[in-house]
C-alpha atoms as a PDB file:
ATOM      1  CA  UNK A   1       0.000   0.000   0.000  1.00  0.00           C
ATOM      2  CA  UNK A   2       1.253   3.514  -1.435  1.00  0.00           C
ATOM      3  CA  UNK A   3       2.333   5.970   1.414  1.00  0.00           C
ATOM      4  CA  UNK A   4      -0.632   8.440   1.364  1.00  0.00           C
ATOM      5  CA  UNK A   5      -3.006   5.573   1.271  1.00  0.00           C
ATOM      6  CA  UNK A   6      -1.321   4.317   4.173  1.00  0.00           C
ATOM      7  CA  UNK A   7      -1.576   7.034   5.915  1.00  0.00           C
ATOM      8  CA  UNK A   8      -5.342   7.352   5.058  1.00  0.00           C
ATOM      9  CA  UNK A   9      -5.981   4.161   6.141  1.00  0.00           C
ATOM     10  CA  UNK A  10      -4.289   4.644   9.823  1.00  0.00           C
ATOM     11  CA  UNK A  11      -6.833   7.809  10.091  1.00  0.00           C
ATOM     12  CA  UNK A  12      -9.711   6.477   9.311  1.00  0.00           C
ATOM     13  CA  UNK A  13      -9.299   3.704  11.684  1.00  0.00           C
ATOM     14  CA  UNK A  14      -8.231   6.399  14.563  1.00  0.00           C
ATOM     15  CA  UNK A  15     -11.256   8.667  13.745  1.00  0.00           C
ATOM     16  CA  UNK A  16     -13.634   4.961  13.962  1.00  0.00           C
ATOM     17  CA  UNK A  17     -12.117   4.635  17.425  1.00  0.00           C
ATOM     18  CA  UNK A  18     -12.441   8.002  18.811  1.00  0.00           C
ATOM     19  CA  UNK A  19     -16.207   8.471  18.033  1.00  0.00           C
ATOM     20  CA  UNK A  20     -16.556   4.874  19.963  1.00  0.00           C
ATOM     21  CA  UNK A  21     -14.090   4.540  22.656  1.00  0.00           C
ATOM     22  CA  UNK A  22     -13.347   8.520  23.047  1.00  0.00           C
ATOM     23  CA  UNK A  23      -9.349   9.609  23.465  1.00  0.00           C
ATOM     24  CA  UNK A  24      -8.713   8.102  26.907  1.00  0.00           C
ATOM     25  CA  UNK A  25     -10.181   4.997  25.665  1.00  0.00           C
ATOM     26  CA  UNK A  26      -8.213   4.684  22.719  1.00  0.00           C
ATOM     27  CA  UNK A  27      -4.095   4.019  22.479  1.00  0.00           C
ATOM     28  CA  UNK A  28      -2.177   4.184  19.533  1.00  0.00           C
ATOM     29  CA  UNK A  29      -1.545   0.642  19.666  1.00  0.00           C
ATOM     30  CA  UNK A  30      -5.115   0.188  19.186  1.00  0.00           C
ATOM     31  CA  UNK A  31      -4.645   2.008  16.296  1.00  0.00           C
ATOM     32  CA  UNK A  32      -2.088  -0.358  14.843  1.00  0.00           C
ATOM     33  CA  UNK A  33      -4.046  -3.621  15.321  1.00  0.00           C
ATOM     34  CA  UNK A  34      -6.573  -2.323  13.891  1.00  0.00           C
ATOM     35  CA  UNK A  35      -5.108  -0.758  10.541  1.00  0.00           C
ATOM     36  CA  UNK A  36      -2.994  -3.952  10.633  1.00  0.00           C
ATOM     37  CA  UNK A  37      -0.061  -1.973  11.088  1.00  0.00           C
ATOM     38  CA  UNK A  38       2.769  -1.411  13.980  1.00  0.00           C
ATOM     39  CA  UNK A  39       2.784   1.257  15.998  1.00  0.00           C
ATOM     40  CA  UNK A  40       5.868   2.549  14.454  1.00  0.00           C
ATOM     41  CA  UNK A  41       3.874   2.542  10.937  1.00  0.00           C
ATOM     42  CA  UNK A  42       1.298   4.908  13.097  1.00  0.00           C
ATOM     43  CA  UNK A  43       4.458   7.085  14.407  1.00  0.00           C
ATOM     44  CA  UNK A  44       5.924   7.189  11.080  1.00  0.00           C
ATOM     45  CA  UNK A  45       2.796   9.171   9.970  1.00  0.00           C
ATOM     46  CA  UNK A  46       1.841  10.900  12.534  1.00  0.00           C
ATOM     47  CA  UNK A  47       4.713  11.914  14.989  1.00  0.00           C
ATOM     48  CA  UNK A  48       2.586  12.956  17.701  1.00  0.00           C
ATOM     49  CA  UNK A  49      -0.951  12.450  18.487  1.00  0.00           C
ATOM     50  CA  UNK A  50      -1.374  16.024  17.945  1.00  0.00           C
ATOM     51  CA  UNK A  51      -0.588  16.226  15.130  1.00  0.00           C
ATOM     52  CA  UNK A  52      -3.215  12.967  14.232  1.00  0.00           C
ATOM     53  CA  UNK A  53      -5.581  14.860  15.844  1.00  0.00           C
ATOM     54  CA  UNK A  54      -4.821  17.874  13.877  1.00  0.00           C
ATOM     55  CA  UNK A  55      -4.903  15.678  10.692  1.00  0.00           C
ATOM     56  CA  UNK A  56      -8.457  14.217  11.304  1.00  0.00           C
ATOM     57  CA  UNK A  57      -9.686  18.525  11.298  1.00  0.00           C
ATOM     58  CA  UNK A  58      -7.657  18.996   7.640  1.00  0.00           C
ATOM     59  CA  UNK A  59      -9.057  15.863   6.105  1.00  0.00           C
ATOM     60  CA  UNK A  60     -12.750  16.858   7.515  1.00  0.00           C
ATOM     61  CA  UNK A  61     -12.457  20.117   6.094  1.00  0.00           C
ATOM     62  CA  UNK A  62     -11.161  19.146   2.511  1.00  0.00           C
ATOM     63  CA  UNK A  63     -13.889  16.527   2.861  1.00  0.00           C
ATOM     64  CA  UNK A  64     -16.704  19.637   3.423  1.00  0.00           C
ATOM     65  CA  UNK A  65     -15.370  22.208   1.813  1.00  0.00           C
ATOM     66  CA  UNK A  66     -13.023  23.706   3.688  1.00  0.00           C
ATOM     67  CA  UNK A  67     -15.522  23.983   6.554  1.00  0.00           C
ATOM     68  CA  UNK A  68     -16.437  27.264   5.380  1.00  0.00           C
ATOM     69  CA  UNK A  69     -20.435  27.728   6.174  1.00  0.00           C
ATOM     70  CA  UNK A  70     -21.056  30.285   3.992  1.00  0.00           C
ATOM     71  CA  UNK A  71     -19.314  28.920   0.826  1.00  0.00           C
ATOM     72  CA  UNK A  72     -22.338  27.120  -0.242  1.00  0.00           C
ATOM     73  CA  UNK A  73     -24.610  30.190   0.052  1.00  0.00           C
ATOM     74  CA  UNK A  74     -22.172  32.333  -1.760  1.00  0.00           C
ATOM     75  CA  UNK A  75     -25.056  33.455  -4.451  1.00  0.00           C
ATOM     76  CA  UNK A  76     -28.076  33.603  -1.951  1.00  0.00           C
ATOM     77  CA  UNK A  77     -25.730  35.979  -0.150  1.00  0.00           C
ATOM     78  CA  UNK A  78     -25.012  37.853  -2.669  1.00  0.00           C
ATOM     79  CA  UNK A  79     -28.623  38.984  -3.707  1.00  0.00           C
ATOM     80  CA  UNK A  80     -29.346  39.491   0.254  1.00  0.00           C
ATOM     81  CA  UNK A  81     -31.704  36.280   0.494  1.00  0.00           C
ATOM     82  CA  UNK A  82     -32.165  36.004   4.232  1.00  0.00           C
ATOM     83  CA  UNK A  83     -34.074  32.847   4.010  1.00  0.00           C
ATOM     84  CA  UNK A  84     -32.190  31.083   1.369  1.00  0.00           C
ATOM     85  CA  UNK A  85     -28.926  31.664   2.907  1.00  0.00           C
ATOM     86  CA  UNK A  86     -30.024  30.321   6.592  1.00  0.00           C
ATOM     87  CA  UNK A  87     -31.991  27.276   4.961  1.00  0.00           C
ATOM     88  CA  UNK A  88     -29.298  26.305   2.697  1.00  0.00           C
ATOM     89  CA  UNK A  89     -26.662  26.814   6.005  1.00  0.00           C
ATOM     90  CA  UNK A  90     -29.003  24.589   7.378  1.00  0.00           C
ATOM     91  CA  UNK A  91     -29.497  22.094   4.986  1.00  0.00           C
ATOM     92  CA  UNK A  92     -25.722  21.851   4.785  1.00  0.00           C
ATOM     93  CA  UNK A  93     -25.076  20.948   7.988  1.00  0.00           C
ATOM     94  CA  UNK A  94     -28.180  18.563   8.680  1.00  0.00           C
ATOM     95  CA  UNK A  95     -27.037  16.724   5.406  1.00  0.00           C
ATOM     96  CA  UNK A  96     -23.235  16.706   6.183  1.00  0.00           C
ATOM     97  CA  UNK A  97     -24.083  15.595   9.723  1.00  0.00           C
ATOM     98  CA  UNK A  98     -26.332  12.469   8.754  1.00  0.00           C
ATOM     99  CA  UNK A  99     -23.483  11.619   6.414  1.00  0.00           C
ATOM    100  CA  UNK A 100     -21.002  11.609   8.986  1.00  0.00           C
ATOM    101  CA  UNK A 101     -21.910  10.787  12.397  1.00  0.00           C
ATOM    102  CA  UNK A 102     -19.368   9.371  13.408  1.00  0.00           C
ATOM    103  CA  UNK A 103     -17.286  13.356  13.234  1.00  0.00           C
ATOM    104  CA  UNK A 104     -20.196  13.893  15.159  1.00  0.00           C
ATOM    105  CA  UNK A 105     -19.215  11.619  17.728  1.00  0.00           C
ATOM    106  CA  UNK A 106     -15.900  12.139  17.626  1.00  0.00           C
ATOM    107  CA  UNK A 107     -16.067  16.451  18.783  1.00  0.00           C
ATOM    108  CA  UNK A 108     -18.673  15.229  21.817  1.00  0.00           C
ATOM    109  CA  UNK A 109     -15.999  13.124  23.117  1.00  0.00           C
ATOM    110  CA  UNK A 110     -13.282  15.478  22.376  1.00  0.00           C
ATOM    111  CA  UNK A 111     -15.368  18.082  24.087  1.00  0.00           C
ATOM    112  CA  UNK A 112     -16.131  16.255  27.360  1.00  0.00           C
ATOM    113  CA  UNK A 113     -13.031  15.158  27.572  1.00  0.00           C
ATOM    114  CA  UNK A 114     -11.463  18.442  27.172  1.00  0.00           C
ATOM    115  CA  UNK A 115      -9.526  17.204  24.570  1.00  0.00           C
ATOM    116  CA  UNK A 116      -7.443  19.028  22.351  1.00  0.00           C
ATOM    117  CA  UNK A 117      -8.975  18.751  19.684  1.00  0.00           C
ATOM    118  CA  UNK A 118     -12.185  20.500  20.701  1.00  0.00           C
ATOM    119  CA  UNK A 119     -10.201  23.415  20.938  1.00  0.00           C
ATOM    120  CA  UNK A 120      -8.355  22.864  17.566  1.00  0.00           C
ATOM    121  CA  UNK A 121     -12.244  22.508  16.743  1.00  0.00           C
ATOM    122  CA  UNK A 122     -13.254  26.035  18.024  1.00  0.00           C
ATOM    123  CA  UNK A 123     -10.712  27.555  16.471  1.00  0.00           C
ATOM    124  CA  UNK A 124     -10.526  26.736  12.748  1.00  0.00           C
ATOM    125  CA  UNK A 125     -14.398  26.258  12.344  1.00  0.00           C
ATOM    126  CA  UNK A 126     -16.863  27.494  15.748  1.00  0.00           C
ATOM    127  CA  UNK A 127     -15.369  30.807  15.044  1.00  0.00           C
ATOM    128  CA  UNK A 128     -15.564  30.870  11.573  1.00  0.00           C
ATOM    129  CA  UNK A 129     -18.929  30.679  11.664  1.00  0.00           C
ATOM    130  CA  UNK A 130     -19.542  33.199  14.761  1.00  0.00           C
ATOM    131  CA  UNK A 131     -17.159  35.398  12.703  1.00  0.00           C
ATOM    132  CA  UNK A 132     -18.419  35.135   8.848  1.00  0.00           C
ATOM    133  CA  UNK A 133     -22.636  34.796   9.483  1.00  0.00           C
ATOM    134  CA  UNK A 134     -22.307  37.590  12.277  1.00  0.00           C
ATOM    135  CA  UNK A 135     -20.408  39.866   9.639  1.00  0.00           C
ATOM    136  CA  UNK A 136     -23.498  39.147   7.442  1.00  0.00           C
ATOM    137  CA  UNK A 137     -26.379  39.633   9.894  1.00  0.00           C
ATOM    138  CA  UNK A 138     -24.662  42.761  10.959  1.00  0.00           C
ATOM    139  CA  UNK A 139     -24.847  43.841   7.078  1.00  0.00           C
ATOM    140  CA  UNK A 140     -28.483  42.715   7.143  1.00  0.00           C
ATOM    141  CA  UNK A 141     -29.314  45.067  10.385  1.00  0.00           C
ATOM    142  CA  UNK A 142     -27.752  48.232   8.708  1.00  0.00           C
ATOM    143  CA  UNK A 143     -30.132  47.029   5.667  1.00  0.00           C
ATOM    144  CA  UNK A 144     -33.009  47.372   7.825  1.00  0.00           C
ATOM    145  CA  UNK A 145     -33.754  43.475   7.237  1.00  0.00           C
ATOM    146  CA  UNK A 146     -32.742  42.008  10.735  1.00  0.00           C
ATOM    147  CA  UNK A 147     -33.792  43.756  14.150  1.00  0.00           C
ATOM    148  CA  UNK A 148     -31.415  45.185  15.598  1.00  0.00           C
ATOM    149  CA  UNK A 149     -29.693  42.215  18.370  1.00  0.00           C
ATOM    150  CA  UNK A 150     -26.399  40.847  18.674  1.00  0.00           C
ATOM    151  CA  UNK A 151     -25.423  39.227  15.953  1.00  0.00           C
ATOM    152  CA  UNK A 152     -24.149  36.038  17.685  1.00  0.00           C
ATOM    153  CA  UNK A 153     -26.884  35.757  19.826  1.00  0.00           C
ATOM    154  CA  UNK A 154     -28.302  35.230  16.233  1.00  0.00           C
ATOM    155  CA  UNK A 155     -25.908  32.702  15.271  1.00  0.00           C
ATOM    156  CA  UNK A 156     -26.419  31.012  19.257  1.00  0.00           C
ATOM    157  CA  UNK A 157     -30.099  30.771  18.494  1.00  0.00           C
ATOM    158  CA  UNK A 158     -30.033  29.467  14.568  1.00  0.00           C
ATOM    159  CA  UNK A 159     -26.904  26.873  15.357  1.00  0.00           C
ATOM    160  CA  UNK A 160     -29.053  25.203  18.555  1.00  0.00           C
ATOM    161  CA  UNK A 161     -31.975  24.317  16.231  1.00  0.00           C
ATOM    162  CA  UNK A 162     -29.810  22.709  13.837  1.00  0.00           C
ATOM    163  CA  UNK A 163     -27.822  21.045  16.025  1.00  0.00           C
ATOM    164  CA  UNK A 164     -30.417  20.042  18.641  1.00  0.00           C
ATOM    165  CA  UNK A 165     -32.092  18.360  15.499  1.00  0.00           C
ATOM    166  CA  UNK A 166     -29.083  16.512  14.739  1.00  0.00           C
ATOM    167  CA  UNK A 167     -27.794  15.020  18.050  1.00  0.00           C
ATOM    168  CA  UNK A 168     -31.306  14.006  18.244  1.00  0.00           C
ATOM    169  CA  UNK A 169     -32.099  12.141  14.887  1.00  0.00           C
ATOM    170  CA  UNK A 170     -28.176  11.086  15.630  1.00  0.00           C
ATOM    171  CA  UNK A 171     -27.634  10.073  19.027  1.00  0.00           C
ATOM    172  CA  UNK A 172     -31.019  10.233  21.076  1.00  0.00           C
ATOM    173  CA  UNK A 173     -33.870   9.543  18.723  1.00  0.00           C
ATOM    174  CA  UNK A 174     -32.099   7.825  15.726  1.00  0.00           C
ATOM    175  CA  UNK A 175     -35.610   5.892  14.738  1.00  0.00           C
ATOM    176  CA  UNK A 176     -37.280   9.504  14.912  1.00  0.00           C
ATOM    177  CA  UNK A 177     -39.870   8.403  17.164  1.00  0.00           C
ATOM    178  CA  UNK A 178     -40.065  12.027  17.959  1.00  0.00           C
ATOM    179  CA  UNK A 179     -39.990  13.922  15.273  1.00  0.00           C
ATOM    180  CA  UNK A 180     -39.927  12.316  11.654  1.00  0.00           C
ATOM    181  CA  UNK A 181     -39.276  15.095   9.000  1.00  0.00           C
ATOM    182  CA  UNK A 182     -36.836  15.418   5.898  1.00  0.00           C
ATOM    183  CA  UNK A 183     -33.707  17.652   6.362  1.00  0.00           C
ATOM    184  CA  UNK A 184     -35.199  19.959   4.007  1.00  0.00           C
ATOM    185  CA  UNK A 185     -38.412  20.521   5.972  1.00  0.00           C
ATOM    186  CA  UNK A 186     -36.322  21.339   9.010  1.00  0.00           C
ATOM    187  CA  UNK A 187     -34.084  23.518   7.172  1.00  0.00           C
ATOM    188  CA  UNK A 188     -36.691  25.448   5.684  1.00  0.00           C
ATOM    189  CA  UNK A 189     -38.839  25.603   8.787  1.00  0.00           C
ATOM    190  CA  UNK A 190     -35.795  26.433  11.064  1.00  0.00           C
ATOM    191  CA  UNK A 191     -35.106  29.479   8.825  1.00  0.00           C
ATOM    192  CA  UNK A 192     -38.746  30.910   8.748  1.00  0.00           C
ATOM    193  CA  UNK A 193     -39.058  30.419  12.620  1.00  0.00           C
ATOM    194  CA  UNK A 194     -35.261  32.477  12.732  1.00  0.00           C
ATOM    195  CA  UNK A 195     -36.578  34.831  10.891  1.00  0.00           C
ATOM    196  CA  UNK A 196     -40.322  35.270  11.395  1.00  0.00           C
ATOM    197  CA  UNK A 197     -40.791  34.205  14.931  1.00  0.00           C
ATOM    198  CA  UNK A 198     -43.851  31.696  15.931  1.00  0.00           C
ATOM    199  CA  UNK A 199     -46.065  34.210  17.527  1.00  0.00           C
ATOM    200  CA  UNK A 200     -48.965  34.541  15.097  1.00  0.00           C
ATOM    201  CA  UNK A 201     -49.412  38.129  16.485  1.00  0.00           C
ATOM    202  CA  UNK A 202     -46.519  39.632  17.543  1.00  0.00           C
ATOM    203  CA  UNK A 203     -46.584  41.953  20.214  1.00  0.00           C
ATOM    204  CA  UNK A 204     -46.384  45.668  19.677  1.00  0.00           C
ATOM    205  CA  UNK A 205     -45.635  46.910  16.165  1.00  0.00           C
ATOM    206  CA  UNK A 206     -44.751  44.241  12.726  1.00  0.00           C
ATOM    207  CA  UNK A 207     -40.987  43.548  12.776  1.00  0.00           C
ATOM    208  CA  UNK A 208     -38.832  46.080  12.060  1.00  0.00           C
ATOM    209  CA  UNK A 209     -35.468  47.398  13.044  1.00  0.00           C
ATOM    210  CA  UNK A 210     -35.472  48.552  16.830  1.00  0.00           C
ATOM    211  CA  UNK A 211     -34.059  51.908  15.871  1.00  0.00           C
ATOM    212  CA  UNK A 212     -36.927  52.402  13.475  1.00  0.00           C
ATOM    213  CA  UNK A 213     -39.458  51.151  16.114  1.00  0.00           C
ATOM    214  CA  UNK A 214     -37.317  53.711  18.811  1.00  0.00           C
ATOM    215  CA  UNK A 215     -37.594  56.510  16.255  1.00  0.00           C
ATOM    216  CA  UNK A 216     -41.532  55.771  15.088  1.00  0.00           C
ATOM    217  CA  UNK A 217     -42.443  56.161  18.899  1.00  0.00           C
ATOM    218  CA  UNK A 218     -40.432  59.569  19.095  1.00  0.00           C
ATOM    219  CA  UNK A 219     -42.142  60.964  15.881  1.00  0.00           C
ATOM    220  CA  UNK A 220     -45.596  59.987  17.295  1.00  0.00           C
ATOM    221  CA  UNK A 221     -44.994  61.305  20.484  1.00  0.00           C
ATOM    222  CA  UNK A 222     -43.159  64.448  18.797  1.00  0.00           C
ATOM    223  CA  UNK A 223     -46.886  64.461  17.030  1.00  0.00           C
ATOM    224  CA  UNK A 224     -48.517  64.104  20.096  1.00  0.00           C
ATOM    225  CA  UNK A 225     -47.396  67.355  21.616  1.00  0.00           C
ATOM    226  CA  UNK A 226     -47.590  69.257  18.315  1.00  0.00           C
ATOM    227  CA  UNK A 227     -51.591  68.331  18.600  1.00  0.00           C
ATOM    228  CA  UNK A 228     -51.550  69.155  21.828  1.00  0.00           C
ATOM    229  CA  UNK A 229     -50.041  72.759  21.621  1.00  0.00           C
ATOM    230  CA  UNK A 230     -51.836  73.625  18.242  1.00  0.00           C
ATOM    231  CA  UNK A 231     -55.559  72.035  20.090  1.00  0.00           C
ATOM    232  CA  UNK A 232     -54.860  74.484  23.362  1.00  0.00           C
ATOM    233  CA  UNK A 233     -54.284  76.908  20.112  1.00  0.00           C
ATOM    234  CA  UNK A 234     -57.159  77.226  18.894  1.00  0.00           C
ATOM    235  CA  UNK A 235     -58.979  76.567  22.257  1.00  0.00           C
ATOM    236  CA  UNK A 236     -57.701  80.265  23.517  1.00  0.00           C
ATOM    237  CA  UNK A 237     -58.154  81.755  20.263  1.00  0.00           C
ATOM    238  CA  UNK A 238     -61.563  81.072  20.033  1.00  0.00           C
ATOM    239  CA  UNK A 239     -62.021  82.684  23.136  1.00  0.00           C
ATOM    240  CA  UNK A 240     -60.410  86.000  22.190  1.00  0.00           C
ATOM    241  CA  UNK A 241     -62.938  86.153  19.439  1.00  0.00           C
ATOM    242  CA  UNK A 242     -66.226  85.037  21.511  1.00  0.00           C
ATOM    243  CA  UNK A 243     -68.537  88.072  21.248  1.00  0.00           C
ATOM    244  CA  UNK A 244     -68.810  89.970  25.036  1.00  0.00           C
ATOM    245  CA  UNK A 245     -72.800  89.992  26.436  1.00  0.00           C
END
């Protein structure tokens, strides 16, 4: 077996162990016997488990396109289609994560473990995606198109639907006793909820920017006064003018 395809091989058998045993539970010797290799083969690929962990991240991300979550949305972006670009986000990740549970897996174990690569995680992808759908919300808000919130509460809020749905079809529910719906019914339905809200009358005023809500109130109070002045106007005038007996 060629070098690279060695090396492939040893990686996918250390990501399969991970996701089942979790990185205490798994030794690199493990690792040999079950690529059918010795641990020196392992070593001679990957000098430190670091940099195996490290390895697993790069061949993920050439896997789904660089990791990059707006990438695939590129277009939708570009002609400001709020709802396109969070469903197809959505869809995305649904669809990459029923394709790949075991990755899955593999970052809740790293996480409760506090394993290094959670971190290596949450810094070449969590971020990202903080970082490059914040940037466009925040474009969005100046548009007049999103109220005006933090961004990554935003993010917070649209990322725990999709991934609640996941670890659930996933891990806890994988028969969908609970739920049973297509990943493009949940993407589309998690981006009109993002976006729309499930109150069928919201409360105050229709949606709109907070700083045009803030400034609508001033007006009509401004307005208020105005009637008020020009009312107590007219009131004394009118008695000026009213004929003596």
């Amino acid at each position: 077996m060629a070098g690279d395809e060695r090396r492939l091989q040893i990686l996918r058998v250390a990501m399969r162990l991970f996701s089942q045993k979790g990185f205490r539970g798994t030794v690199t010797k493990e690792i040999a016997r079950a690529a059918g290799v010795s641990e020196a083969m392992v070593f001679r690929h990957f000098a430190t488990k670091e940099e195996l962990y490290s390895a697993i991240l790069d061949h993920k991300a050439c896997l789904h396109d660089e990791m990059d979550p707006l990438q695939m949305v590129a277009e939708a972006i570009e002609r400001k289609d709020d709802r396109a670009v969070f469903e197809g986000i959505a869809l995305s990740a649904l669809t990459q994560h029923d394709s790949d549970p075991e990755f899955q897996r593999l970052l809740l174990h790293s996480a409760l473990e506090e394993h290094d690569l959670a971190h290596m995680f949450w810094e070449k992808f969590v971020r990202r995606v903080y970082r490059s759908l914040g940037n466009y919300i925040r474009e969005r808000q100046r548009d007049g198109a999103i109220i005006d919130v933090e961004p990554a509460m935003v993010v917070r809020a649209f990322i725990g639907m999709v991934m609640h749905h996941s670890l659930n079809n996933n891990l806890w529910d994988p028969k969908r006793s609970l739920l049973r719906i297509s990943n493009e019914v949940a993407a589309r339905e998690f981006a009109r909820i993002l976006l729309n809200g499930v109150a069928a009358k919201p409360e105050g005023k229709p949606p709109a920017p907070v700083r045009q809500l803030r400034s609508a109130r001033t007006q009509t109070r401004a307005n208020g006064r105005d009637h008020g002045a020009r009312k107590t106007t007219v009131t004394e005038n009118s008695m000026r003018k009213r004929p003596r007996k």
